[in-house]
C-alpha atoms as a PDB file:
ATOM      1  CA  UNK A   1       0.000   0.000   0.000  1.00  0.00           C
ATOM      2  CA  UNK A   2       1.617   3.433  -1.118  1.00  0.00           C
ATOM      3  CA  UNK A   3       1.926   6.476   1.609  1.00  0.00           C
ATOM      4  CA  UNK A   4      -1.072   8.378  -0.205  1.00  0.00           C
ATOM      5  CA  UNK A   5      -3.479   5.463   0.270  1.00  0.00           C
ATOM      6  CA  UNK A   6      -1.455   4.694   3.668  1.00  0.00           C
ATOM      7  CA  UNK A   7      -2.495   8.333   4.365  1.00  0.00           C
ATOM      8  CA  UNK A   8      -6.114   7.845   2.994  1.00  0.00           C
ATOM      9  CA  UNK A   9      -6.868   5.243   5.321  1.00  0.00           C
ATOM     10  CA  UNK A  10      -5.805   7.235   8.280  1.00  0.00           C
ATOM     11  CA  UNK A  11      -7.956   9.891   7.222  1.00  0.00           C
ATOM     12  CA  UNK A  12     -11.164   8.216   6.883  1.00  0.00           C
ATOM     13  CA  UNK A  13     -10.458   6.865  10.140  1.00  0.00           C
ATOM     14  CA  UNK A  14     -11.149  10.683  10.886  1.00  0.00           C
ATOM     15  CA  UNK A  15      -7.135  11.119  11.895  1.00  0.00           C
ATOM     16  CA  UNK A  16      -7.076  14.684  11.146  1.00  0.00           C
ATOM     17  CA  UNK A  17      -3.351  14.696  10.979  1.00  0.00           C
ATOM     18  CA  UNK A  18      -3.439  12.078   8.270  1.00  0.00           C
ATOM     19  CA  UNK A  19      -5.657  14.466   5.639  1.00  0.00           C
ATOM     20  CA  UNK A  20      -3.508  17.589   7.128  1.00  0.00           C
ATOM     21  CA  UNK A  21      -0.658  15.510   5.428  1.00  0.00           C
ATOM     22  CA  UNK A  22      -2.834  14.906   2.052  1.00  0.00           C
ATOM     23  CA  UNK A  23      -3.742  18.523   1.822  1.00  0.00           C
ATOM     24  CA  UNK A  24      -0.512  19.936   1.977  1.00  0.00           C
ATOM     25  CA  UNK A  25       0.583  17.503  -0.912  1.00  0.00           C
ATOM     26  CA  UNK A  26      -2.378  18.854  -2.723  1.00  0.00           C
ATOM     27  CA  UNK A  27      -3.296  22.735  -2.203  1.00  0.00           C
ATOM     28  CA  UNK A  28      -0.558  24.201  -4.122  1.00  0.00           C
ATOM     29  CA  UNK A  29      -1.969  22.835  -7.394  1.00  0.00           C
ATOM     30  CA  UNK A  30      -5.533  23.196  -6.483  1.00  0.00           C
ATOM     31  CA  UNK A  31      -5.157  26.656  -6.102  1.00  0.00           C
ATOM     32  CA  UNK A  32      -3.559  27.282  -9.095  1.00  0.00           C
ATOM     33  CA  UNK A  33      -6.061  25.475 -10.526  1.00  0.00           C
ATOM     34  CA  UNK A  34      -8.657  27.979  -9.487  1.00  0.00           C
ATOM     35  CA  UNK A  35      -6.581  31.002  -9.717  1.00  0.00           C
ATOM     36  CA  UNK A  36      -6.050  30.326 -13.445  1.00  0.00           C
ATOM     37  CA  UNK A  37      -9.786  30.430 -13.671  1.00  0.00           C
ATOM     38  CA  UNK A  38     -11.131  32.751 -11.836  1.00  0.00           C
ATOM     39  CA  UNK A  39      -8.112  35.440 -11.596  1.00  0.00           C
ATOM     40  CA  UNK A  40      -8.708  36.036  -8.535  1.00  0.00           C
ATOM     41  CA  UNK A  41      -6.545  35.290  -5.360  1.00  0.00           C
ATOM     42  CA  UNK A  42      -9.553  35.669  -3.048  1.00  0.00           C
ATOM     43  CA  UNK A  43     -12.008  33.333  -4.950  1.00  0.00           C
ATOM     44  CA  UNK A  44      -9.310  30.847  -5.468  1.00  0.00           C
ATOM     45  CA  UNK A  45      -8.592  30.392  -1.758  1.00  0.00           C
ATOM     46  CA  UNK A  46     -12.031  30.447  -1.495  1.00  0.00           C
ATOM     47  CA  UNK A  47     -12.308  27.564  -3.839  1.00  0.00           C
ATOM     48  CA  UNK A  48      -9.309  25.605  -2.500  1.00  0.00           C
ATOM     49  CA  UNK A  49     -10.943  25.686   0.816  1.00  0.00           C
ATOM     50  CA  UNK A  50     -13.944  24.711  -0.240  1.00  0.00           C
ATOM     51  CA  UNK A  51     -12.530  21.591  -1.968  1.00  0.00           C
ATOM     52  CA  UNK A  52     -11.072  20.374   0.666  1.00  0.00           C
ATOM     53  CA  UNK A  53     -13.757  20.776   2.986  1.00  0.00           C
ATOM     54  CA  UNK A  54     -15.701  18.710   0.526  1.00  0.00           C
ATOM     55  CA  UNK A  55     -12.980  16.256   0.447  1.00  0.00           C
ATOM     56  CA  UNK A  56     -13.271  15.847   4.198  1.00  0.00           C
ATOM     57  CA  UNK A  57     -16.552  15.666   4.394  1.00  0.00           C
ATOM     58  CA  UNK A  58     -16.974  13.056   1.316  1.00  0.00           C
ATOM     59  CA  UNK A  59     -13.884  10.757   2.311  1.00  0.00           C
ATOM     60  CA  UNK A  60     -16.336   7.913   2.414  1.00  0.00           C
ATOM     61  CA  UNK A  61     -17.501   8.036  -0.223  1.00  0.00           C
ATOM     62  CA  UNK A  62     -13.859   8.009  -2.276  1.00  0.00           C
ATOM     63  CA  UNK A  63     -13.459   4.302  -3.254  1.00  0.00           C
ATOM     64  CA  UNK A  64     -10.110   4.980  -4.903  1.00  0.00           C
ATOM     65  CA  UNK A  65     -11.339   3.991  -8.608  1.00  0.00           C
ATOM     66  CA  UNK A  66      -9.318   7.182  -9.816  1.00  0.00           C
ATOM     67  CA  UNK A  67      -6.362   8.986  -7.837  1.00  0.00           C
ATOM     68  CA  UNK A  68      -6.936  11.561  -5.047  1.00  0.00           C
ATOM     69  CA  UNK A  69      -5.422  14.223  -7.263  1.00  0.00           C
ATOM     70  CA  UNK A  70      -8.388  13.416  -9.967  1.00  0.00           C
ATOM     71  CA  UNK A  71     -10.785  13.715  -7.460  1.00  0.00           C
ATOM     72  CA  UNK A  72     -10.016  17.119  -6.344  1.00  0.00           C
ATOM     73  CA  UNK A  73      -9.850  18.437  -9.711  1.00  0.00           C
ATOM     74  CA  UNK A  74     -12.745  17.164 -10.722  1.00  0.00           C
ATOM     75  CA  UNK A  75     -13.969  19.072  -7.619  1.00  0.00           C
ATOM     76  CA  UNK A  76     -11.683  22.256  -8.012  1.00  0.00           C
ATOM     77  CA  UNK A  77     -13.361  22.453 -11.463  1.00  0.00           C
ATOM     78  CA  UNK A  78     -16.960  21.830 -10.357  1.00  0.00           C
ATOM     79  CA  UNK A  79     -16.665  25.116  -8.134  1.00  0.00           C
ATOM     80  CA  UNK A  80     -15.019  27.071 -10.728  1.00  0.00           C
ATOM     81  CA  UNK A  81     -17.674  26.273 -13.380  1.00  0.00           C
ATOM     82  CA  UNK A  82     -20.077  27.240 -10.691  1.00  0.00           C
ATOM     83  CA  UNK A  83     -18.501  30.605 -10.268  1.00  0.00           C
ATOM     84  CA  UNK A  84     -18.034  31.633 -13.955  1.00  0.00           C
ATOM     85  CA  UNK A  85     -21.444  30.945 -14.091  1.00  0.00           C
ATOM     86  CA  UNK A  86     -22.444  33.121 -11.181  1.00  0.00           C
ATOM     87  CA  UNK A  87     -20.020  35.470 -12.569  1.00  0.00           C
ATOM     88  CA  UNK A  88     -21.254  36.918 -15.837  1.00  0.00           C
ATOM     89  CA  UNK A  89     -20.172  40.617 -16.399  1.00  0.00           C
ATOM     90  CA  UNK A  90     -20.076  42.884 -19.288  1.00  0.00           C
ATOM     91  CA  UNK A  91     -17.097  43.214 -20.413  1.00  0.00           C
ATOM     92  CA  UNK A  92     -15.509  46.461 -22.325  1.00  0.00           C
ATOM     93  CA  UNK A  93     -13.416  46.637 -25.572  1.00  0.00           C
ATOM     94  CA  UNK A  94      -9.935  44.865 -25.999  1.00  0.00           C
ATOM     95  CA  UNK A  95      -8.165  42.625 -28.553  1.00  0.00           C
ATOM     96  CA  UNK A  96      -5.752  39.748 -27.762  1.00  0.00           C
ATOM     97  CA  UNK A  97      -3.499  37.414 -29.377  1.00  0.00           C
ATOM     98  CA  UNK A  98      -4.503  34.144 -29.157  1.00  0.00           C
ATOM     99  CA  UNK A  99      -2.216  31.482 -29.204  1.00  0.00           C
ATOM    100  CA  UNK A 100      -3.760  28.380 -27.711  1.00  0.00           C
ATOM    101  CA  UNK A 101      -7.673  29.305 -27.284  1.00  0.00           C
ATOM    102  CA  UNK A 102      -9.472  32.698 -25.916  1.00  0.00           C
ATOM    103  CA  UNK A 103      -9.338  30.744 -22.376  1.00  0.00           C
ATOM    104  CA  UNK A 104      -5.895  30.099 -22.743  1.00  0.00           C
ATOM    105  CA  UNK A 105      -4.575  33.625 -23.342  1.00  0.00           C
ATOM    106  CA  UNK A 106      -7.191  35.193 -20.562  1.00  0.00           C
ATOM    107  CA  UNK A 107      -5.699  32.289 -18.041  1.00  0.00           C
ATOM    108  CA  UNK A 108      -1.472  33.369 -18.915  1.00  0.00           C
ATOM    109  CA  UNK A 109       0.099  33.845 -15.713  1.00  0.00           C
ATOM    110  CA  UNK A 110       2.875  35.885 -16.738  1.00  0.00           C
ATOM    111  CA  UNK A 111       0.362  37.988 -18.921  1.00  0.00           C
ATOM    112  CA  UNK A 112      -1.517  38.208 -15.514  1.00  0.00           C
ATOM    113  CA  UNK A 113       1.510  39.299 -13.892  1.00  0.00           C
ATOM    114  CA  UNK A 114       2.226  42.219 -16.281  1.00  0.00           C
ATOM    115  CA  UNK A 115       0.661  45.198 -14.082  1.00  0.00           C
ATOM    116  CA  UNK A 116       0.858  47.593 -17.454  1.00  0.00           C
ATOM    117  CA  UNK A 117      -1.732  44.749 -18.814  1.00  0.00           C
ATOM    118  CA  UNK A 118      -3.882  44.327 -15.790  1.00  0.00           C
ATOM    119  CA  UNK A 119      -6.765  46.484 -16.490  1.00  0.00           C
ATOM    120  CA  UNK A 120      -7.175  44.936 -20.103  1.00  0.00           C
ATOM    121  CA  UNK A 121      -6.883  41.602 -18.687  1.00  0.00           C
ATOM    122  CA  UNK A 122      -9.716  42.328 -16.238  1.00  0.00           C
ATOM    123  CA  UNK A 123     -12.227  43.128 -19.924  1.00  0.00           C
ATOM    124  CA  UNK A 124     -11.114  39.637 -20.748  1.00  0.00           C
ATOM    125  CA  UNK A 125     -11.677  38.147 -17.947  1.00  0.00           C
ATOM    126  CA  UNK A 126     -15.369  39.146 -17.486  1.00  0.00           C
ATOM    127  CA  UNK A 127     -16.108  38.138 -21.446  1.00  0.00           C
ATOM    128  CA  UNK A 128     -14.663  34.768 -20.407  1.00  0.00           C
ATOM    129  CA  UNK A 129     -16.706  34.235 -17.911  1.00  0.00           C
ATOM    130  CA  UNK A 130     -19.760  35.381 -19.199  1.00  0.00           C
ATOM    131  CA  UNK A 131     -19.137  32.986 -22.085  1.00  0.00           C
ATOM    132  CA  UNK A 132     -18.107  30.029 -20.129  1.00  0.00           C
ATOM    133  CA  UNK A 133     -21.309  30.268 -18.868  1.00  0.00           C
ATOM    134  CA  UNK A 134     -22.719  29.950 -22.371  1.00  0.00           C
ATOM    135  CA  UNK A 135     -21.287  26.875 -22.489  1.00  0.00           C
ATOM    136  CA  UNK A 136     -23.066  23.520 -21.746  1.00  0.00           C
ATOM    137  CA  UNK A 137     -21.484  21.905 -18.135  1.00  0.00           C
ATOM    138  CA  UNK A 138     -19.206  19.199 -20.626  1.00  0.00           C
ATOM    139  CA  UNK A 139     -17.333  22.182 -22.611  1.00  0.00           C
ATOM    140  CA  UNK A 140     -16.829  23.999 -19.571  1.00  0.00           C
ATOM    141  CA  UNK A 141     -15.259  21.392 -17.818  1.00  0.00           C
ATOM    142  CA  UNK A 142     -12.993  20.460 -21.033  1.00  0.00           C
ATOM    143  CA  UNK A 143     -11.994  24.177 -21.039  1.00  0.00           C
ATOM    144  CA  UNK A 144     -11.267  24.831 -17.752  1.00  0.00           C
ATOM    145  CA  UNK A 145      -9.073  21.530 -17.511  1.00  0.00           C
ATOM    146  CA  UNK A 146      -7.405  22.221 -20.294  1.00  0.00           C
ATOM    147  CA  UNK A 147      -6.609  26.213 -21.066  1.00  0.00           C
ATOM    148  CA  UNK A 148      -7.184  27.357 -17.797  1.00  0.00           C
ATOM    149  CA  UNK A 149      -6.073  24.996 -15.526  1.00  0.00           C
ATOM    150  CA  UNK A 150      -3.146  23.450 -18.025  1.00  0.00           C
ATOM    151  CA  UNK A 151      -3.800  19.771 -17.456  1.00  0.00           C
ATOM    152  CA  UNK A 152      -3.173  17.153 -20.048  1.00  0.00           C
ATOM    153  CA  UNK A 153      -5.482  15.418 -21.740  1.00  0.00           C
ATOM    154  CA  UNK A 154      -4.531  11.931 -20.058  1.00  0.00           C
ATOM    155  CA  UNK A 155      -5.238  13.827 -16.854  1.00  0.00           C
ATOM    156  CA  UNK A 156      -8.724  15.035 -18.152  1.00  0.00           C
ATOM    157  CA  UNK A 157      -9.649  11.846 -18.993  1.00  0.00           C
ATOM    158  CA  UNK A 158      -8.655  10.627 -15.575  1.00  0.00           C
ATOM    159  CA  UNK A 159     -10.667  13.261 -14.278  1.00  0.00           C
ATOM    160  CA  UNK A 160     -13.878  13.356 -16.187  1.00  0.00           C
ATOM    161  CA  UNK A 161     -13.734   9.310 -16.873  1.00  0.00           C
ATOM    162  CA  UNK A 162     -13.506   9.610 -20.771  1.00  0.00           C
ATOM    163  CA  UNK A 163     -11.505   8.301 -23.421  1.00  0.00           C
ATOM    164  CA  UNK A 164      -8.763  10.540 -24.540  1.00  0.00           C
ATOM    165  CA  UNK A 165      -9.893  10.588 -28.246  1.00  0.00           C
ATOM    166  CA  UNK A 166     -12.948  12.294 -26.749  1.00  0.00           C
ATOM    167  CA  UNK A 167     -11.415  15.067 -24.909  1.00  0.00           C
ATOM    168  CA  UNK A 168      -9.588  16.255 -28.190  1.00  0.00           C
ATOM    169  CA  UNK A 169     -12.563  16.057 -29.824  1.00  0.00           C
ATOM    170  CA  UNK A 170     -14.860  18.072 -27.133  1.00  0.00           C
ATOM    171  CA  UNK A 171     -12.041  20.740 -26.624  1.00  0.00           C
ATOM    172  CA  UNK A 172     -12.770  21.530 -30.107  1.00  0.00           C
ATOM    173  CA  UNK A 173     -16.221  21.901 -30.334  1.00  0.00           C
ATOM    174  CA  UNK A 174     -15.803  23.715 -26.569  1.00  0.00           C
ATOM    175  CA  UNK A 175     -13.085  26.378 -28.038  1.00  0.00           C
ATOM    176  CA  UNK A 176     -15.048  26.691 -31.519  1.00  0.00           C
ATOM    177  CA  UNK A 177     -18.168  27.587 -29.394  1.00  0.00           C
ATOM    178  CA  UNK A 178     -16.585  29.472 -27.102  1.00  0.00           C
ATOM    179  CA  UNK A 179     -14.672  31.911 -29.649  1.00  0.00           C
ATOM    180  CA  UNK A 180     -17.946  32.115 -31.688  1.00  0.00           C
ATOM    181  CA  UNK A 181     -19.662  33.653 -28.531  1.00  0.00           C
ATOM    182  CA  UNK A 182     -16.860  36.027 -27.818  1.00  0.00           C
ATOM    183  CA  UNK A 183     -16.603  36.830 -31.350  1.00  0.00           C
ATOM    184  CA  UNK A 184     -20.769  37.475 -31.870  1.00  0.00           C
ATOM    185  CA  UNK A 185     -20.734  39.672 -28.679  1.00  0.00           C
ATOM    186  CA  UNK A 186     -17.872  41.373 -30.159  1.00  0.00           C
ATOM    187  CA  UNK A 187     -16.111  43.367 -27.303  1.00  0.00           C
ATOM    188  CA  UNK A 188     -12.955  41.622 -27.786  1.00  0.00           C
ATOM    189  CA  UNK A 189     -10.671  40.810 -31.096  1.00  0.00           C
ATOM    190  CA  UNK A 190      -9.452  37.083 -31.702  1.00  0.00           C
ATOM    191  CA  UNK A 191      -6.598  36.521 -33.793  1.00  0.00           C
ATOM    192  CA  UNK A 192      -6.790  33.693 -35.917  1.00  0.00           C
ATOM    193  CA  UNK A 193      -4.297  30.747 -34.641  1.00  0.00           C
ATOM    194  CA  UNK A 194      -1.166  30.257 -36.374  1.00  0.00           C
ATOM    195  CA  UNK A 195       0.124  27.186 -38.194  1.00  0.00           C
ATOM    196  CA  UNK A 196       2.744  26.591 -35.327  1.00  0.00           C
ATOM    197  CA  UNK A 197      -0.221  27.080 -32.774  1.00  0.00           C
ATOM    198  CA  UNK A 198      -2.140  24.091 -35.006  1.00  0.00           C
ATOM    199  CA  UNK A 199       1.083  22.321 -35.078  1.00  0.00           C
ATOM    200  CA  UNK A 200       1.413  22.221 -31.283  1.00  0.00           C
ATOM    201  CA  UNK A 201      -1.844  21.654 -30.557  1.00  0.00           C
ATOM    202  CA  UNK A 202      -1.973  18.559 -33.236  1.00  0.00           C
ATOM    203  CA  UNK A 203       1.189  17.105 -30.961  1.00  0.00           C
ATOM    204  CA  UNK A 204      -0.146  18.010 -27.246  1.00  0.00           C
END
């Protein structure tokens, strides 16, 4: 038996020490998670807090079919599709430069980190949200894994129980809809992806 599932059993034994140990292991990447998503440090701890009192409360019910990590992420983006949702703004005029997917350049962390930028990224942010929640609860999901949060799509399939083939194949329809909602409301400018950008995503 490995030290996570060592760790597990401890915890649902209600050794609070034991999930202490789990959720240090964890929170680091569940918040960044939810800070990619919602761009805000507040609503991610929020979010990470939230998770893991889930996770505490639902330890019972965790059979240990996937990994712990796919668990919380599959929480982690439960919550954040729930917030976009609750979150739909109207955003003001900008342009970007896509490179991956409107989620993906919104969700940049160094772009984020550019204070010149901020303001503009703020717009972005609100469109994204607003159109995330245009989305049906599959695309978000696929979108948030993917170009916000930055998982691969072996971990989305762990996470969402599909095949990989399919998570390609939604992630497409999800970013075509999604730039065709942005584009239609038409306070923000998408560049068209590049060949390279194709390229890379043909090889992710």
């Amino acid at each position: 038996m490995t030290g996570e599932k060592v760790l597990l059993a401890r915890a649902k034994k209600g050794e609070i020490a034991a999930f202490e140990t789990l959720m240090r292991a964890y929170e680091n990447r569940v918040y960044t998670l939810a800070l990619r998503s919602t761009g805000s440090e507040h609503d991610a701890a929020d979010i990470t807090q939230e998770v893991f009192l889930r996770a505490w409360r639902n330890l019972d019910s965790f059979r240990g079919d996937s990994s712990l990590s796919t668990w919380l992420y599959r929480v982690t983006a439960n919550l954040c599709v729930d917030l976009a949702r609750k979150k739909t703004g109207e955003g003001a005029s900008a342009s970007i430069d896509d490179e991956e997917s409107p989620a993906a350049a919104v969700a940049d962390p160094v772009r984020m980190n550019r204070p010149e930028e901020a303001a503009e990224n703020n717009e972005l942010r609100q469109e994204l949200q607003y159109a995330l929640s245009q989305l049906s609860e599959e695309h978000r999901r696929i979108v948030i894994l993917r170009d916000v949060g930055g998982l691969s799509y072996a971990d989305i399939a762990r996470t969402l129980g599909l095949e990989e083939g399919t998570v390609k194949s939604r992630l497409a329809r999800a970013r075509a809809a999604l730039r065709r909602i942005l584009t239609e409301r038409g306070n923000i400018s998408l560049a068209s992806p590049s060949k390279d950008t194709e390229g890379r995503r043909e090889h992710a």
